[in-house]
N, C-alpha and C. Protein backbone atom coordinates (compact mmCIF):
# COMPACT_ATOMS: atom_id res chain seq x y z
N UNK A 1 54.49 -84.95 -25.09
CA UNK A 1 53.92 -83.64 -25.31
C UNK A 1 52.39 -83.75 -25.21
N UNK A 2 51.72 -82.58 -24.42
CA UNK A 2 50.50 -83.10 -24.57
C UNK A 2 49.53 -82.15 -25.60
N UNK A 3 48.77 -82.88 -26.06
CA UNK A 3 47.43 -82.04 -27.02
C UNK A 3 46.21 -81.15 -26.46
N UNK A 4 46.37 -80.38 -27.45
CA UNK A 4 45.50 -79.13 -27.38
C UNK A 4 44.25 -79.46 -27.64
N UNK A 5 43.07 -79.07 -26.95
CA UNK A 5 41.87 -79.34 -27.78
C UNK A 5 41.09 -77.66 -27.47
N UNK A 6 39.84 -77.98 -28.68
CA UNK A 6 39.57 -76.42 -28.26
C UNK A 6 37.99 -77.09 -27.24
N UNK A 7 37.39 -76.30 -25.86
CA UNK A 7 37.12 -76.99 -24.65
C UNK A 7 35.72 -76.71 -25.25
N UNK A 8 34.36 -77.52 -25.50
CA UNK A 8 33.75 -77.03 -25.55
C UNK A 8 32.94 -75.97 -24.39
N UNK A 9 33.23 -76.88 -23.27
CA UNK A 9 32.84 -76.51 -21.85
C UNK A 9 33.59 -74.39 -21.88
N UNK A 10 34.71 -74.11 -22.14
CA UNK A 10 35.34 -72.99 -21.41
C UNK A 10 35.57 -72.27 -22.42
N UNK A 11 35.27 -72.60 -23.67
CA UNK A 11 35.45 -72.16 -25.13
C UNK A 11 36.74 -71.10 -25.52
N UNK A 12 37.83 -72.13 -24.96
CA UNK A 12 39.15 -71.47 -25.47
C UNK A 12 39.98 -73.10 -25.90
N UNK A 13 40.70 -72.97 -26.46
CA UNK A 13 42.41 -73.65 -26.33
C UNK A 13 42.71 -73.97 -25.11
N UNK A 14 42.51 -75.49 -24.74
CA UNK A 14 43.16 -75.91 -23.42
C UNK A 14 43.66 -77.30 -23.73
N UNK A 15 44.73 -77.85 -22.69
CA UNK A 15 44.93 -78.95 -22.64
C UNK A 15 43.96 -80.25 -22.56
N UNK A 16 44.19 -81.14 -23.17
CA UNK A 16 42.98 -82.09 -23.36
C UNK A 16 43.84 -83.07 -22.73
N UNK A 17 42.51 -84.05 -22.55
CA UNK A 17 42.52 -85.28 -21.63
C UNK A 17 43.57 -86.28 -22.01
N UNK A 18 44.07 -87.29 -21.33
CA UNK A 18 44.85 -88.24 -21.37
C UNK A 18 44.24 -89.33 -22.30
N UNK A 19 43.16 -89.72 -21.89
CA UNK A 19 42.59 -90.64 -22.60
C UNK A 19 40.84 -90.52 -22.55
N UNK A 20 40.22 -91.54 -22.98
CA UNK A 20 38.65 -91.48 -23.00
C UNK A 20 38.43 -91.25 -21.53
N UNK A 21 37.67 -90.70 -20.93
CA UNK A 21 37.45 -90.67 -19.71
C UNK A 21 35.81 -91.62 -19.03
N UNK A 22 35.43 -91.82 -20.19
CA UNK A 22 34.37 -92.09 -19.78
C UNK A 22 34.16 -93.35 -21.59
N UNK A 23 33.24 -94.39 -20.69
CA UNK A 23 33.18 -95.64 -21.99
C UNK A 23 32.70 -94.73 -23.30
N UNK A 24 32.34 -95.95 -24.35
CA UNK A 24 31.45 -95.39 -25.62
C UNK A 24 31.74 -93.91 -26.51
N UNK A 25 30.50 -94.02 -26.93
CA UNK A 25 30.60 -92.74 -27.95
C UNK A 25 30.84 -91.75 -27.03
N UNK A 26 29.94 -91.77 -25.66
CA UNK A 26 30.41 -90.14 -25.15
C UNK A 26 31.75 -89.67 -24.53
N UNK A 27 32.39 -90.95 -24.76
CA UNK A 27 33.99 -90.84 -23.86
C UNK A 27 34.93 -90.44 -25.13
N UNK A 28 34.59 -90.74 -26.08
CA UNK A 28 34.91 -90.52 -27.27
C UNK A 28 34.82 -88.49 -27.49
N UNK A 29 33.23 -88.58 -27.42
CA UNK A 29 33.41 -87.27 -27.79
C UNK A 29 33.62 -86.41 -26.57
N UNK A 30 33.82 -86.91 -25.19
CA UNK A 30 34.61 -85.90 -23.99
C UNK A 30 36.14 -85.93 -24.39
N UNK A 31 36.72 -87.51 -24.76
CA UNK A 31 38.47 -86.58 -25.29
C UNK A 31 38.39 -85.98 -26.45
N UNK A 32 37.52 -85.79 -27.27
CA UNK A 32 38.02 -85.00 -28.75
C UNK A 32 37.70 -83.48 -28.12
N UNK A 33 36.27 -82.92 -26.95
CA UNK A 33 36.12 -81.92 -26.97
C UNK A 33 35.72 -80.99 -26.38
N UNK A 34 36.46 -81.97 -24.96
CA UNK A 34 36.94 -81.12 -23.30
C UNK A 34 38.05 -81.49 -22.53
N UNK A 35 38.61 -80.21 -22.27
CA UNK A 35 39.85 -80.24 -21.77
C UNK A 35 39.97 -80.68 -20.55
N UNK A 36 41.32 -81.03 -19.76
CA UNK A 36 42.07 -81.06 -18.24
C UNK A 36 40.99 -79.96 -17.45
N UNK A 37 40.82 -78.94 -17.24
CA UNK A 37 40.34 -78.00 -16.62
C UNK A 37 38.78 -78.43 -16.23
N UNK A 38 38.01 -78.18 -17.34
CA UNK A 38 36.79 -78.59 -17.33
C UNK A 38 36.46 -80.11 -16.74
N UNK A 39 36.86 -81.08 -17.55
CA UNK A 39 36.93 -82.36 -16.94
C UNK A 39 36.98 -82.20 -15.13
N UNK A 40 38.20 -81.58 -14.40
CA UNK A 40 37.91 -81.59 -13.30
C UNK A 40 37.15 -80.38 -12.80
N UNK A 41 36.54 -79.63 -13.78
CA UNK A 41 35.47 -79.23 -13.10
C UNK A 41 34.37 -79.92 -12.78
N UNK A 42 34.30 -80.75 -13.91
CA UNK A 42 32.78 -81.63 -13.81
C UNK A 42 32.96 -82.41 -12.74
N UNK A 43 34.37 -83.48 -12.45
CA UNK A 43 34.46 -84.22 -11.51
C UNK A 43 34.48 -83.36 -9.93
N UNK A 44 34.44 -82.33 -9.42
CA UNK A 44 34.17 -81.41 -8.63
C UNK A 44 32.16 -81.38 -8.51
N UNK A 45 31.82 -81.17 -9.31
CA UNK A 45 30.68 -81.35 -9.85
C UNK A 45 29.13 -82.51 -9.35
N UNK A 46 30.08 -83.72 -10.12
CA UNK A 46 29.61 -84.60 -9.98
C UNK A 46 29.49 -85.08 -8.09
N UNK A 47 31.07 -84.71 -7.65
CA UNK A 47 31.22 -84.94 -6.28
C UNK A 47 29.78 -84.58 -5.12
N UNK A 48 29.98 -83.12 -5.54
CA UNK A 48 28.72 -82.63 -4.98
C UNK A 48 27.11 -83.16 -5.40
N UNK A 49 26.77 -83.40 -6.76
CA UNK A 49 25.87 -84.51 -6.78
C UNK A 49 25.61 -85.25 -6.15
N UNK A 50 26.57 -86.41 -6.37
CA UNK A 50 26.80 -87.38 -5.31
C UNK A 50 26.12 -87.15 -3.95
N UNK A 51 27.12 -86.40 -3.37
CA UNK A 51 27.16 -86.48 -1.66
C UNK A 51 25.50 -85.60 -1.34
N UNK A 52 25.23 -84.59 -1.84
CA UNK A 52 24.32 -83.98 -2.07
C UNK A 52 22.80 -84.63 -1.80
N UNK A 53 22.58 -85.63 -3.06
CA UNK A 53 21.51 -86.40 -3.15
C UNK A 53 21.64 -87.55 -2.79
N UNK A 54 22.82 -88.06 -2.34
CA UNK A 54 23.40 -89.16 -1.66
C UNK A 54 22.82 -90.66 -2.23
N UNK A 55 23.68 -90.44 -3.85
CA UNK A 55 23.63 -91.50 -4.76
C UNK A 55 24.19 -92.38 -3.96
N UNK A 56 23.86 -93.60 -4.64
CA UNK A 56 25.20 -94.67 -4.77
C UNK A 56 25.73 -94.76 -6.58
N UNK A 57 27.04 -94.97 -6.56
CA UNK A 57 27.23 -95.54 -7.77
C UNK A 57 26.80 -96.65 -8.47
N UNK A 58 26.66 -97.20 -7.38
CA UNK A 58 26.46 -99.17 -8.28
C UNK A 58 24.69 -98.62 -8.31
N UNK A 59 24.01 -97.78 -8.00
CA UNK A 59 22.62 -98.10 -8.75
C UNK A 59 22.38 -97.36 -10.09
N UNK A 60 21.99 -98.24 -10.77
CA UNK A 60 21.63 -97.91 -12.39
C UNK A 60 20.99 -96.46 -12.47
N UNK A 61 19.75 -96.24 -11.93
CA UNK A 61 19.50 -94.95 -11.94
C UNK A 61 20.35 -93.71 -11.72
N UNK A 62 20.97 -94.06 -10.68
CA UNK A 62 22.28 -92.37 -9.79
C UNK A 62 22.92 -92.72 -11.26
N UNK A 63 23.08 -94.00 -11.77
CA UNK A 63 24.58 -93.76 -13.14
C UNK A 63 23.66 -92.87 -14.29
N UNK A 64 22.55 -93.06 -14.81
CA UNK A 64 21.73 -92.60 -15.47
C UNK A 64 21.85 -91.36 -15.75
N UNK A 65 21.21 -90.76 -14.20
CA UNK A 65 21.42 -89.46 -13.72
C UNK A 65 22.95 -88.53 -13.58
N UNK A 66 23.78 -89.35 -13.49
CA UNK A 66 24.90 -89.14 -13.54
C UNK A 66 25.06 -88.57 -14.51
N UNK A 67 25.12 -89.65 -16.07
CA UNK A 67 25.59 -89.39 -17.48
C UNK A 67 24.79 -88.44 -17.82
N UNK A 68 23.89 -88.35 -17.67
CA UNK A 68 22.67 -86.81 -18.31
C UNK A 68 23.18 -85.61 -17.61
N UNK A 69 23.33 -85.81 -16.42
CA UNK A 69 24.04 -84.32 -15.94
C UNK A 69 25.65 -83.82 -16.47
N UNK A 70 26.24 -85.01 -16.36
CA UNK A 70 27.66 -84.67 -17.25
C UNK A 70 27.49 -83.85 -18.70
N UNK A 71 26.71 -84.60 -19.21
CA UNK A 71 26.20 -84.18 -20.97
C UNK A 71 25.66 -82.66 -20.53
N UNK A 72 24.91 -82.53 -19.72
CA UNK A 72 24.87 -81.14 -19.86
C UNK A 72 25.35 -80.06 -19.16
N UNK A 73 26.19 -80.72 -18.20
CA UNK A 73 27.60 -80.11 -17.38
C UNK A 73 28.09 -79.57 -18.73
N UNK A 74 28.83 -80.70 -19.29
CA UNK A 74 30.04 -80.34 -20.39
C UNK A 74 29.70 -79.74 -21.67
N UNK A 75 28.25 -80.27 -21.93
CA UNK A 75 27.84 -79.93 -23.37
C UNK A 75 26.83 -79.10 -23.96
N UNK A 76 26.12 -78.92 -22.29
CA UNK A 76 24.93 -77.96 -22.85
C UNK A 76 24.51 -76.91 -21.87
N UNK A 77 23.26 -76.81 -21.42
CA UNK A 77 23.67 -75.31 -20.92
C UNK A 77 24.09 -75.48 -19.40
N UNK A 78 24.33 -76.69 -18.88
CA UNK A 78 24.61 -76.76 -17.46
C UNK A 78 24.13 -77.60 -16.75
N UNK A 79 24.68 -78.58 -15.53
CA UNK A 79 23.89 -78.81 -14.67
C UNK A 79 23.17 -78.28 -13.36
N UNK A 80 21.84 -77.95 -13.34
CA UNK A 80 21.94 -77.39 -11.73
C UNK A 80 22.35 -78.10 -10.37
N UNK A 81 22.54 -77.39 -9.65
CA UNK A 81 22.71 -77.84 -8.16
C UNK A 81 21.66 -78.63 -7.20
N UNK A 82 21.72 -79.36 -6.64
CA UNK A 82 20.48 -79.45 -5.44
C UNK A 82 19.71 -78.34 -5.01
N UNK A 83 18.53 -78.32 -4.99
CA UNK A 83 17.46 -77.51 -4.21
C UNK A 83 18.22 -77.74 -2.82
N UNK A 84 18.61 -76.14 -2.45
CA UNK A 84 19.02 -76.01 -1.37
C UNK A 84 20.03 -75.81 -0.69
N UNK A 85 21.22 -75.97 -2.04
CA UNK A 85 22.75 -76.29 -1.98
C UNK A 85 23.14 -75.09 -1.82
N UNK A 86 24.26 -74.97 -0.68
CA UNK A 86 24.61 -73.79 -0.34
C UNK A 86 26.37 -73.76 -0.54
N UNK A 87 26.96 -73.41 -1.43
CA UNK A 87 28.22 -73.57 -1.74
C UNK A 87 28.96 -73.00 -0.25
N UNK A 88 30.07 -73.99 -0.17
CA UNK A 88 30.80 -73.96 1.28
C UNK A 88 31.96 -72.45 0.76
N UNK A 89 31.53 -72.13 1.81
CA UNK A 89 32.73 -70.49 1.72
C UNK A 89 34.09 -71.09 1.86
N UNK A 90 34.92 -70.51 0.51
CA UNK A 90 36.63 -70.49 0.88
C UNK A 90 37.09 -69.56 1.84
């Protein structure tokens, strides 16, 4: 059966994560207090980061930048987009 958490990200009752998603304290407090939904919003998110500013993962800084934008993806008032980013039409 799976658990409910309330999302901070979507601020309703949603299904919550499988497990920590991420190391440490902040993986900790992403399963106590964001759901399935949000989670892959951020990972949608992050994607476009990525390809966008055309990180690499293995450098310390893009991870840096990474974790600060998640935190305020999920937890605070948002991350912005690239200067310039033009969302692809469905």
């Amino acid at each position: 059966m799976s658990r409910t958490v309330f999302c901070v990200k979507l601020q309703r009752e949603a299904e919550g994560l499988g497990f920590a998603p991420y190391p440490g304290e902040l993986g900790k407090r992403i399963y106590a207090q964001v759901s399935k939904p949000a989670w892959s919003q951020w990972l949608a998110h992050q994607t476009m980061l990525i390809n966008e500013n055309r990180l690499s993962p293995l450098d310390p800084k893009a991870r840096k930048f990474l974790e600060t934008e998640m935190e305020n993806f999920l937890f605070g008032a948002g991350s912005a987009v690239p200067p310039g980013f033009v969302a692809p039409q469905e």
